[in-house]
Every structure is written in structure tokens, then in C-alpha cells.
N, C-alpha and C. Protein backbone atom coordinates (compact mmCIF):
# COMPACT_ATOMS: atom_id res chain seq x y z
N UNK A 1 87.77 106.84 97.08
CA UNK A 1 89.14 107.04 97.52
C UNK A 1 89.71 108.28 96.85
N UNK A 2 90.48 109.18 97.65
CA UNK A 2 90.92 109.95 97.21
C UNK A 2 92.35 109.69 96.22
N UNK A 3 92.15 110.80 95.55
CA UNK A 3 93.67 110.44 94.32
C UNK A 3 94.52 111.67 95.17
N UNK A 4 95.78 111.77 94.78
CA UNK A 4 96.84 112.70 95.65
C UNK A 4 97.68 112.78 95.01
N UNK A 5 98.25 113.91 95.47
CA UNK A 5 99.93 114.36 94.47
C UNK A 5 100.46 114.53 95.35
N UNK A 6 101.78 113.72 95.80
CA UNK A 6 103.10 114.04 96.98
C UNK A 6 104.21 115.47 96.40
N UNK A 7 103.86 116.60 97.12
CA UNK A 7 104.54 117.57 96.54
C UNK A 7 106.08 118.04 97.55
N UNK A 8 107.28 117.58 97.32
CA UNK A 8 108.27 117.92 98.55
C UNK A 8 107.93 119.66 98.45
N UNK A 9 108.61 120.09 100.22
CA UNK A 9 108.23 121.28 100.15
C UNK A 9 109.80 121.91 99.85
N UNK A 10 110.81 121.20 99.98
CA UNK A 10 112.10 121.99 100.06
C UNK A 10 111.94 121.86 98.33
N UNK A 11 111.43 120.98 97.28
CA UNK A 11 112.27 121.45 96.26
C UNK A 11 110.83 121.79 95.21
N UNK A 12 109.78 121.62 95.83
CA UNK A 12 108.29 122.32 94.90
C UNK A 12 107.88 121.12 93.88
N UNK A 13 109.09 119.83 93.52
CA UNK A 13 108.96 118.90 92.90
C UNK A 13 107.88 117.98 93.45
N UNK A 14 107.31 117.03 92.69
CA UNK A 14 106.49 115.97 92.73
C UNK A 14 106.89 114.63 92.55
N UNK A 15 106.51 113.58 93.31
CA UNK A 15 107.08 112.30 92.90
C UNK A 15 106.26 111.92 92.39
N UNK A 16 107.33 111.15 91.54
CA UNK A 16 106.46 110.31 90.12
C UNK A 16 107.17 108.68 90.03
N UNK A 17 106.19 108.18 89.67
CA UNK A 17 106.29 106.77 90.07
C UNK A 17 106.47 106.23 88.35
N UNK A 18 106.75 105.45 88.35
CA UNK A 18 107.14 104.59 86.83
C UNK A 18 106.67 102.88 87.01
N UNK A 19 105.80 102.42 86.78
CA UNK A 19 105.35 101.15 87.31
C UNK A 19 105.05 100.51 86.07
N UNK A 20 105.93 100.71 84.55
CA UNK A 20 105.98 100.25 83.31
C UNK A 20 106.18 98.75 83.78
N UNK A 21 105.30 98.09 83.21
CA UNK A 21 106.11 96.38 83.15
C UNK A 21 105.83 96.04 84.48
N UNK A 22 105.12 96.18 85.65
CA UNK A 22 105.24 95.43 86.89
C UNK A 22 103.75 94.72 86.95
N UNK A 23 103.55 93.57 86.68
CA UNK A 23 102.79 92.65 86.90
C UNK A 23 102.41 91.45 88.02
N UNK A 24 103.77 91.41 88.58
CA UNK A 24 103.94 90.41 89.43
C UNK A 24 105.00 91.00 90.62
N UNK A 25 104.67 90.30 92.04
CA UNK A 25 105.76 91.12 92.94
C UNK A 25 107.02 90.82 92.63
N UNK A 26 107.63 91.54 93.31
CA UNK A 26 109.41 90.92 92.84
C UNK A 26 109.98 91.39 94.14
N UNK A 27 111.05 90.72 94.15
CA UNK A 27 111.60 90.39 95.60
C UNK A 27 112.41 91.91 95.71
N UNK A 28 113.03 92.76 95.24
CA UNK A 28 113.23 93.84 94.72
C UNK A 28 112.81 94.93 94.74
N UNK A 29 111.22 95.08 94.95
CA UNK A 29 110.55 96.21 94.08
C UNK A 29 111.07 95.89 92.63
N UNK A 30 110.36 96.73 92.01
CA UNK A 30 110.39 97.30 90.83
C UNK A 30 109.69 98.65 90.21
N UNK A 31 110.20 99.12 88.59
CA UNK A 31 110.14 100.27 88.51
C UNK A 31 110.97 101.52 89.25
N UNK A 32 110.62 103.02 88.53
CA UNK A 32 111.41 103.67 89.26
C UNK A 32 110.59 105.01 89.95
N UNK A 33 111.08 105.39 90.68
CA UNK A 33 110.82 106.46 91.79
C UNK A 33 111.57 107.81 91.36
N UNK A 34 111.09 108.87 90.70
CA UNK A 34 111.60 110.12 90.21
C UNK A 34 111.12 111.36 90.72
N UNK A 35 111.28 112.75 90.52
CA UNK A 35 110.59 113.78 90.77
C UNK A 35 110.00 114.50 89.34
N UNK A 36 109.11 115.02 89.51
CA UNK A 36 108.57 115.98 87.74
C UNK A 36 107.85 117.12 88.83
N UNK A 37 108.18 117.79 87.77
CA UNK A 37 107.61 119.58 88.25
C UNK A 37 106.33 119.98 87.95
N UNK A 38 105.67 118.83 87.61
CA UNK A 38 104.24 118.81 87.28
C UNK A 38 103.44 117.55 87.80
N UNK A 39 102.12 117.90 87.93
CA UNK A 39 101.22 116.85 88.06
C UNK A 39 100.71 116.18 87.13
N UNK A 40 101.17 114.82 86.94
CA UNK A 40 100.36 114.02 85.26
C UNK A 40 99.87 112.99 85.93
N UNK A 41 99.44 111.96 85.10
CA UNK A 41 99.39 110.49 85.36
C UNK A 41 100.30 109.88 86.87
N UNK A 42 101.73 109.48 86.33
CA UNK A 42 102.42 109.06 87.05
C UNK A 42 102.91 109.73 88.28
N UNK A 43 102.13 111.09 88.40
CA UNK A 43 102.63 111.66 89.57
C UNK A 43 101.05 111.85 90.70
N UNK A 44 100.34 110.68 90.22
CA UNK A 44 99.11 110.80 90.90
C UNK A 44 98.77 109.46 91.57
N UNK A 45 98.74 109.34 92.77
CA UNK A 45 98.43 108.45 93.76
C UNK A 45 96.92 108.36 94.01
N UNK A 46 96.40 106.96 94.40
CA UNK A 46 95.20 106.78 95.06
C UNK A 46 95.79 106.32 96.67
N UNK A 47 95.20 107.29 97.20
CA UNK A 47 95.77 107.14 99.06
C UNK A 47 94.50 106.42 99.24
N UNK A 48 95.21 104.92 100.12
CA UNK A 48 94.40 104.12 100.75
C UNK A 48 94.49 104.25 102.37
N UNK A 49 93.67 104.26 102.82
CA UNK A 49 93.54 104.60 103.88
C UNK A 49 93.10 103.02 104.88
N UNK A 50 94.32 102.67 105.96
CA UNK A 50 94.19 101.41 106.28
C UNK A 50 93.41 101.27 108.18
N UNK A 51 93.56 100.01 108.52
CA UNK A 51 93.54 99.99 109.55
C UNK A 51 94.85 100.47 110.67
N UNK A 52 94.28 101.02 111.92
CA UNK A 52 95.85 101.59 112.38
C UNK A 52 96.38 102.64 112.47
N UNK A 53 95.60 103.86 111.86
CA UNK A 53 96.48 104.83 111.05
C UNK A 53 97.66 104.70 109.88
N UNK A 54 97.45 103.51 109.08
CA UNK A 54 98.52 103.07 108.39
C UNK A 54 97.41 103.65 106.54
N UNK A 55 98.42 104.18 105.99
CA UNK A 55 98.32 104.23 104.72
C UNK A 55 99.38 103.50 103.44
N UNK A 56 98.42 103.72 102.45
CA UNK A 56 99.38 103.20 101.11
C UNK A 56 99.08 103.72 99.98
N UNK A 57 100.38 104.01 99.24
CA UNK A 57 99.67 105.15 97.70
C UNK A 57 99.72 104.16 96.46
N UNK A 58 99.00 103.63 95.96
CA UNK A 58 98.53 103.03 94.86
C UNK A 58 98.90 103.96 93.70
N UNK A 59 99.09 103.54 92.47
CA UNK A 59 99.87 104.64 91.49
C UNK A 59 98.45 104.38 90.77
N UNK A 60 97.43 105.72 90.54
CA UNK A 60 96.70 106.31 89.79
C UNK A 60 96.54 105.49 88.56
N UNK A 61 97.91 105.78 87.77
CA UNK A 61 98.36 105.26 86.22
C UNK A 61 98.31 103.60 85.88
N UNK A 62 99.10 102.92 86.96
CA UNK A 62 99.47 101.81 87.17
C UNK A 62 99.04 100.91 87.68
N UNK A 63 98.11 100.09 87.56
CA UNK A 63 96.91 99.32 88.34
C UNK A 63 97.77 98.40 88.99
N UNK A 64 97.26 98.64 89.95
CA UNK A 64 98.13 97.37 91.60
C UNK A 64 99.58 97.61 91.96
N UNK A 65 100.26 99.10 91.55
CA UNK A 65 101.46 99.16 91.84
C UNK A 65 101.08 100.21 92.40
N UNK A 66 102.01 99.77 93.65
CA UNK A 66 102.41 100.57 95.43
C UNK A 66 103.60 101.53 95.34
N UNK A 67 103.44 102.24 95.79
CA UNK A 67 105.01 102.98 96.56
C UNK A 67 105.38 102.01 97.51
N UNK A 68 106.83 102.08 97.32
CA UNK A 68 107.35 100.75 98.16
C UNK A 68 108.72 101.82 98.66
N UNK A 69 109.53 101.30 99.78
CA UNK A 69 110.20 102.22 100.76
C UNK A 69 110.98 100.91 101.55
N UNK A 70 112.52 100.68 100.83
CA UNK A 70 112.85 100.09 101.97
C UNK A 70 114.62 100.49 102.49
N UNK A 71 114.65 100.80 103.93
CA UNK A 71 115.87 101.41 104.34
C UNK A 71 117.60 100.94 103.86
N UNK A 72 117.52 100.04 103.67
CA UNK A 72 118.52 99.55 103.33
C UNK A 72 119.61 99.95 104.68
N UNK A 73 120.20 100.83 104.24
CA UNK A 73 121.87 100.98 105.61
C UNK A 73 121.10 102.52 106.37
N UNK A 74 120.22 102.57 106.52
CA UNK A 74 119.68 103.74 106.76
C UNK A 74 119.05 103.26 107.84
N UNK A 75 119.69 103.74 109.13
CA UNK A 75 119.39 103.41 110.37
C UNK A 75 118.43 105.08 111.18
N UNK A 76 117.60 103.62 111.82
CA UNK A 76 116.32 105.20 112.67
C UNK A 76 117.24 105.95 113.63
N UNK A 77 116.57 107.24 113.19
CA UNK A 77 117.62 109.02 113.87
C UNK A 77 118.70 108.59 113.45
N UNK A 78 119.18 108.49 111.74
CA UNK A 78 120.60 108.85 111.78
C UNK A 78 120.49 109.86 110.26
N UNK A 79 121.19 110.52 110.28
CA UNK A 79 121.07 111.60 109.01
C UNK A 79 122.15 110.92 108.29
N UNK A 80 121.85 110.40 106.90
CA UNK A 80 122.56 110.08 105.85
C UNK A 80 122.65 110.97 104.84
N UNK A 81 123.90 111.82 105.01
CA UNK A 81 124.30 112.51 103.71
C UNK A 81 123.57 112.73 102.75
N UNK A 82 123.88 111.71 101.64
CA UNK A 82 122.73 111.92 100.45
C UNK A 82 121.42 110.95 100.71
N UNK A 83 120.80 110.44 101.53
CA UNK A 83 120.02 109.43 101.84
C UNK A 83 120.74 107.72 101.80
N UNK A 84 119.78 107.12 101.62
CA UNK A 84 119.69 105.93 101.73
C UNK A 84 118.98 105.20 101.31
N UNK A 85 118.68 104.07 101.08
CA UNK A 85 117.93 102.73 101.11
C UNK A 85 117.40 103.12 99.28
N UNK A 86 115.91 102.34 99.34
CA UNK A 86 115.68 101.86 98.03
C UNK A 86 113.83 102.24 98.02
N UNK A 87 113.69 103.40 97.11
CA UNK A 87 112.31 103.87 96.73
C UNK A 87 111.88 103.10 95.42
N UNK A 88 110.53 102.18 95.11
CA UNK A 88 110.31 102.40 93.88
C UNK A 88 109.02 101.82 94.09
N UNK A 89 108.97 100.46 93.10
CA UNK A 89 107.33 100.34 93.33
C UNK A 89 107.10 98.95 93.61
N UNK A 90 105.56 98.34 94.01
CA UNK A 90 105.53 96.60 94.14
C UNK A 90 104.46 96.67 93.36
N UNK A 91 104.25 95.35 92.94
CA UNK A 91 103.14 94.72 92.68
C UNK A 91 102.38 94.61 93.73
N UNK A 92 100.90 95.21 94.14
CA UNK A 92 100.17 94.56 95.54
C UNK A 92 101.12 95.39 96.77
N UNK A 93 100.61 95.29 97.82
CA UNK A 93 100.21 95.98 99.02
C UNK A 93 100.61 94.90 99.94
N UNK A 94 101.64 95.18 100.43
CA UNK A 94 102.82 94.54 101.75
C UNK A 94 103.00 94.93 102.72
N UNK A 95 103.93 95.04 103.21
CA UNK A 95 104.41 95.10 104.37
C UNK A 95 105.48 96.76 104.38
N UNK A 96 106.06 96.44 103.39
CA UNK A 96 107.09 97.92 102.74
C UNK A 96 105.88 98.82 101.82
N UNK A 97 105.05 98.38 101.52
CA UNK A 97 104.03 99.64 101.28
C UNK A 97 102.88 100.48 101.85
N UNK A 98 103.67 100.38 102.80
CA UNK A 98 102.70 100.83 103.99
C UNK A 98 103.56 102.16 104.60
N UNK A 99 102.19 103.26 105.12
CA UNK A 99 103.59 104.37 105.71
C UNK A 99 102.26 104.79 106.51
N UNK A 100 103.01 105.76 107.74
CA UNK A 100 102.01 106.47 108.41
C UNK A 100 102.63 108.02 108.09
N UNK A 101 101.80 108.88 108.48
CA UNK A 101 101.65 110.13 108.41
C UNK A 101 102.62 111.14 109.68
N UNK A 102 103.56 111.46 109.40
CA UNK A 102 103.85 112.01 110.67
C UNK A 102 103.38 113.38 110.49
N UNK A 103 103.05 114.60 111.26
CA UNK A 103 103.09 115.54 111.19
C UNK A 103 103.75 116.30 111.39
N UNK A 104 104.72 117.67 111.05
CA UNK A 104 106.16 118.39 111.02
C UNK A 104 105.62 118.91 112.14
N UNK A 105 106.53 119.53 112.94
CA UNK A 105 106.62 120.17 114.23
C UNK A 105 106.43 121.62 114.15
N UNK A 106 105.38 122.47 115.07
CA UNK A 106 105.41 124.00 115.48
C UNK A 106 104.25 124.06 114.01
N UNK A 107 104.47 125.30 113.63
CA UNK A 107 103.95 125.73 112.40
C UNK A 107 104.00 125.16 111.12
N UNK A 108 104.92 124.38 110.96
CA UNK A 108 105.21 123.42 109.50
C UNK A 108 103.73 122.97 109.76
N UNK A 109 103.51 121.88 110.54
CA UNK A 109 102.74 121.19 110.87
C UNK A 109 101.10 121.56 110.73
N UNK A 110 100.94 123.01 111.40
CA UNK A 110 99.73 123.90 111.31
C UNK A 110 99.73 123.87 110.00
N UNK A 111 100.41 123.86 109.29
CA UNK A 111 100.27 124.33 107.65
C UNK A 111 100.09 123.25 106.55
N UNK A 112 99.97 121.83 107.25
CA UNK A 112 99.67 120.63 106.70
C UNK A 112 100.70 119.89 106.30
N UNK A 113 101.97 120.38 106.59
CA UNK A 113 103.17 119.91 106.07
C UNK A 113 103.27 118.27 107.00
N UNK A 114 103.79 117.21 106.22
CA UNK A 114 103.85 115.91 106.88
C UNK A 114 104.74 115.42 106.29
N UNK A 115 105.83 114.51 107.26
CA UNK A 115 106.51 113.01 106.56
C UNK A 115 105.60 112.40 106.23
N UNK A 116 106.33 111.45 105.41
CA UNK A 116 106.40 109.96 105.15
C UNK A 116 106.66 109.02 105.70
N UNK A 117 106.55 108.17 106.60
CA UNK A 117 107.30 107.16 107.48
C UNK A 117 106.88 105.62 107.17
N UNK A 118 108.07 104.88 107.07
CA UNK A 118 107.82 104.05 107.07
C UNK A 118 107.25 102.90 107.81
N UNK A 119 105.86 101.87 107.52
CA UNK A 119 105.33 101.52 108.57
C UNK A 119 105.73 100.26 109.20
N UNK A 120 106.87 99.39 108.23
CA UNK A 120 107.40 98.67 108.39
C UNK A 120 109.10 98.92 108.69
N UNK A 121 109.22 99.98 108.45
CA UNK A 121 111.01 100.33 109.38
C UNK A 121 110.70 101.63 109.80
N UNK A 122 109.92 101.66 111.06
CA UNK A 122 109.67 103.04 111.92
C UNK A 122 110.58 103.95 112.12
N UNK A 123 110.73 105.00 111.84
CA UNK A 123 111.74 106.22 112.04
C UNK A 123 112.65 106.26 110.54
N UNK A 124 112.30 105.48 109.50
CA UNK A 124 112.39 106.01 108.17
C UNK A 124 112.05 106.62 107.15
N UNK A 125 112.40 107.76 106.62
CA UNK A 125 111.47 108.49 106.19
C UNK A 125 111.25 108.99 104.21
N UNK A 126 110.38 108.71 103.54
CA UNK A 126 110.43 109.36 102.58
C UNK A 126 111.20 110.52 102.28
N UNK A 127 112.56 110.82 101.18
CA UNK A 127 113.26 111.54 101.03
C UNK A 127 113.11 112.13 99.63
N UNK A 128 113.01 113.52 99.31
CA UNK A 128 113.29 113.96 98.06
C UNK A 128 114.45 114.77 97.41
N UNK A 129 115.49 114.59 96.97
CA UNK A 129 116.57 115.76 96.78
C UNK A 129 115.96 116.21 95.45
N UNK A 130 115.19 117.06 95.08
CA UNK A 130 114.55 117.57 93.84
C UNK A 130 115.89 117.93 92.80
N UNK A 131 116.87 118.61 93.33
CA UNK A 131 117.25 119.36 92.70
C UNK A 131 118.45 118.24 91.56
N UNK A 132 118.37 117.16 91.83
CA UNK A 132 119.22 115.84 91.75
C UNK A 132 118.83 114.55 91.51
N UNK A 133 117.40 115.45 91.37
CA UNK A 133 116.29 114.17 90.65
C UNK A 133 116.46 112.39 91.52
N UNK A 134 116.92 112.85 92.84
CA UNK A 134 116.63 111.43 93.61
C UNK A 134 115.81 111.14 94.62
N UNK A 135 115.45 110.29 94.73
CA UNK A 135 113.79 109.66 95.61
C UNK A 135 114.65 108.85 96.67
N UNK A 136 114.62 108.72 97.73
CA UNK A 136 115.38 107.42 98.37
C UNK A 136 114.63 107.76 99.80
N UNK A 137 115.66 107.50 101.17
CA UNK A 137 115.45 107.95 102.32
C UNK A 137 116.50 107.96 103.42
N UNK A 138 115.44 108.72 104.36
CA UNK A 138 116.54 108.77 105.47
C UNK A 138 115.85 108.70 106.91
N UNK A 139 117.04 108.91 107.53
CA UNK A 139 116.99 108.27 108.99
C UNK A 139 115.80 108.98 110.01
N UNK A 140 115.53 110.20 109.56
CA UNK A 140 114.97 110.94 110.38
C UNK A 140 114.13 112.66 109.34
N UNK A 141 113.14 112.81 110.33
CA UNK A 141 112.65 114.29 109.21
C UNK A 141 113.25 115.26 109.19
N UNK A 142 113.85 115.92 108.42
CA UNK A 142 114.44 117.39 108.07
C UNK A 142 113.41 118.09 106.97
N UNK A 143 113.90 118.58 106.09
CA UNK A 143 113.63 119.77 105.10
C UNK A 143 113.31 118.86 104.14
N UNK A 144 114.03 117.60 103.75
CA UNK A 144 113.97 116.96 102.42
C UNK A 144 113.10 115.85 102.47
N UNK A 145 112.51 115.50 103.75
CA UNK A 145 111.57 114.77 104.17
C UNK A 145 110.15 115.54 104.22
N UNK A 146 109.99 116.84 103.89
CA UNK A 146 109.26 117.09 104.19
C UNK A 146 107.81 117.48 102.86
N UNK A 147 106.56 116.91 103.04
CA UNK A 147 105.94 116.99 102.06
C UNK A 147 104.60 117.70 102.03
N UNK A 148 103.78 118.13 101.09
CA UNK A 148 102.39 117.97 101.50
C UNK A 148 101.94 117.46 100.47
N UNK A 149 100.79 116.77 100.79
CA UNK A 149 100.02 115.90 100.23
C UNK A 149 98.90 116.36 99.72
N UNK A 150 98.72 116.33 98.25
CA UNK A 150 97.68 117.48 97.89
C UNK A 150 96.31 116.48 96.98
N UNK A 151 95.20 116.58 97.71
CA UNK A 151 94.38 116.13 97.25
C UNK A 151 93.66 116.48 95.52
N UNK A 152 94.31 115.87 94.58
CA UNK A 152 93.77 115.97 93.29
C UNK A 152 92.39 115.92 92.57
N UNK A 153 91.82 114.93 93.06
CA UNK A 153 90.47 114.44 92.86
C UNK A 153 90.01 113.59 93.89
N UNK A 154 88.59 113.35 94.23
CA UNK A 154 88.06 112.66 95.22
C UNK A 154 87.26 111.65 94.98
């Protein structure tokens, strides 16, 4: 399985996952969802690759903790201001840790650039505001949705 670094392209930042203390699922998520300007430990994913075209990023650092993604008031095609809903992490591999791959439109796209989408609230998307150090999401892909996914180790 490949390991991966989620790099947003609007702010050059990396998400980094915090999965201190998560042993058991919680109704919640748990842990937290940040950006760092570097690649370490916590900013390194194992991309699982599912049935479906459906994926899930396993945290490198953190044995059995997921990226987890859920919309909260963040309704599909609607642009929320500063985002929405609730990024962080689970114990184990659900239903909210699941995302497919969209690919950006025209040339973004040629250039490997991709959302995040959620595979359990379709048309939600992985959000990064780098500059404000927040992880969350939104309704639809723009600039702050937009990522590439950089293969670390194989």
C-alpha cells in the first residue's frame, strides 16, 4: 500500500492528522485535523484503495485511525463562507471514512490536481484554509478544495 501526503494547492500546506489517544470509535470522531508546512509522521497517510472506486487514508503514525469527514450544515453545491461540518479522525474504517477521488476540471486536472469527496455525503468536499490553520468542508470544489496527493513511499 502506498503511504501519501495530502498537499492543498491554494495554500502549499499539508494535512496533518493528530490521532493521540484514539483507541476505540467514538460517536464523534476524534482527534484533530490541522495543516503543517512539512511532511512528518502525522502528515503521512496509507491510501487504501477500496471496492467501487472508493478510498480511505489510514494515518501512517496512528495505527487504525481514519480521516473521517462529516458535513454537518454543509449542504451539496452550496459554498459556505468559511466551510463547514467536522474533519478529524475514527477509530476503524466506516462509512464517513471513505472518499472518492474527483478530478479538477480543464488543466488543473491534466496536472493531477483532485478533490476529496465525500463517499458517504456526495458533493462534500475536503476543505483546507492553510492560511488559518483550518481543515473542515464544503459544499462544492473551488481553490480550497483543491489537492494533490503525493505519493511518499510505496
Amino acid at each position: 500500500m502506498a503511504r501519501v501526503a495530502i498537499r492543498s494547492v491554494q495554500s502549499g500546506k499539508y494535512l496533518s492528522l493528530d490521532g493521540r489517544g484514539i483507541t476505540t470509535s467514538a460517536q464523534g470522531g476524534a482527534g484533530t485535523a490541522f495543516t503543517q508546512t512539512y511532511i512528518g509522521d502525522w502528515e503521512t497517510f496509507i491510501l487504501h484503495t477500496l471496492p467501487e472506486n472508493i478510498i480511505a487514508f489510514e494515518s501512517a503514525h496512528f495505527n487504525n485511525v481514519y480521516l473521517r469527514l462529516v458535513a454537518g450544515n454543509v449542504a451539496q453545491g452550496s459554498l459556505v463562507g468559511p466551510g463547514g461540518g467536522k474533519v478529524n479522525g475514527q477509530w476503524g474504517c466506516a462509512s464517513r471514512e471513505k472518499f472518492h477521488i474527483k478530478r479538477a476540471d480543464g488543466d488543473k486536472g491534466k496536472k493531477g490536481i483532485v478533490g476529496i469527496e465525500s463517499q458517504s455525503e456526495p458533493g462534500r468536499f475536503l476543505r483546507i484554509q492553510g492560511d488559518a490553520n483550518v481543515v473542515n468542508v464544503q459544499g462544492k470544489m473551488g481553490i480550497m478544495e483543491e489537492f494533490e496527493v503525493l505519493i511518499v513511499s510505496a
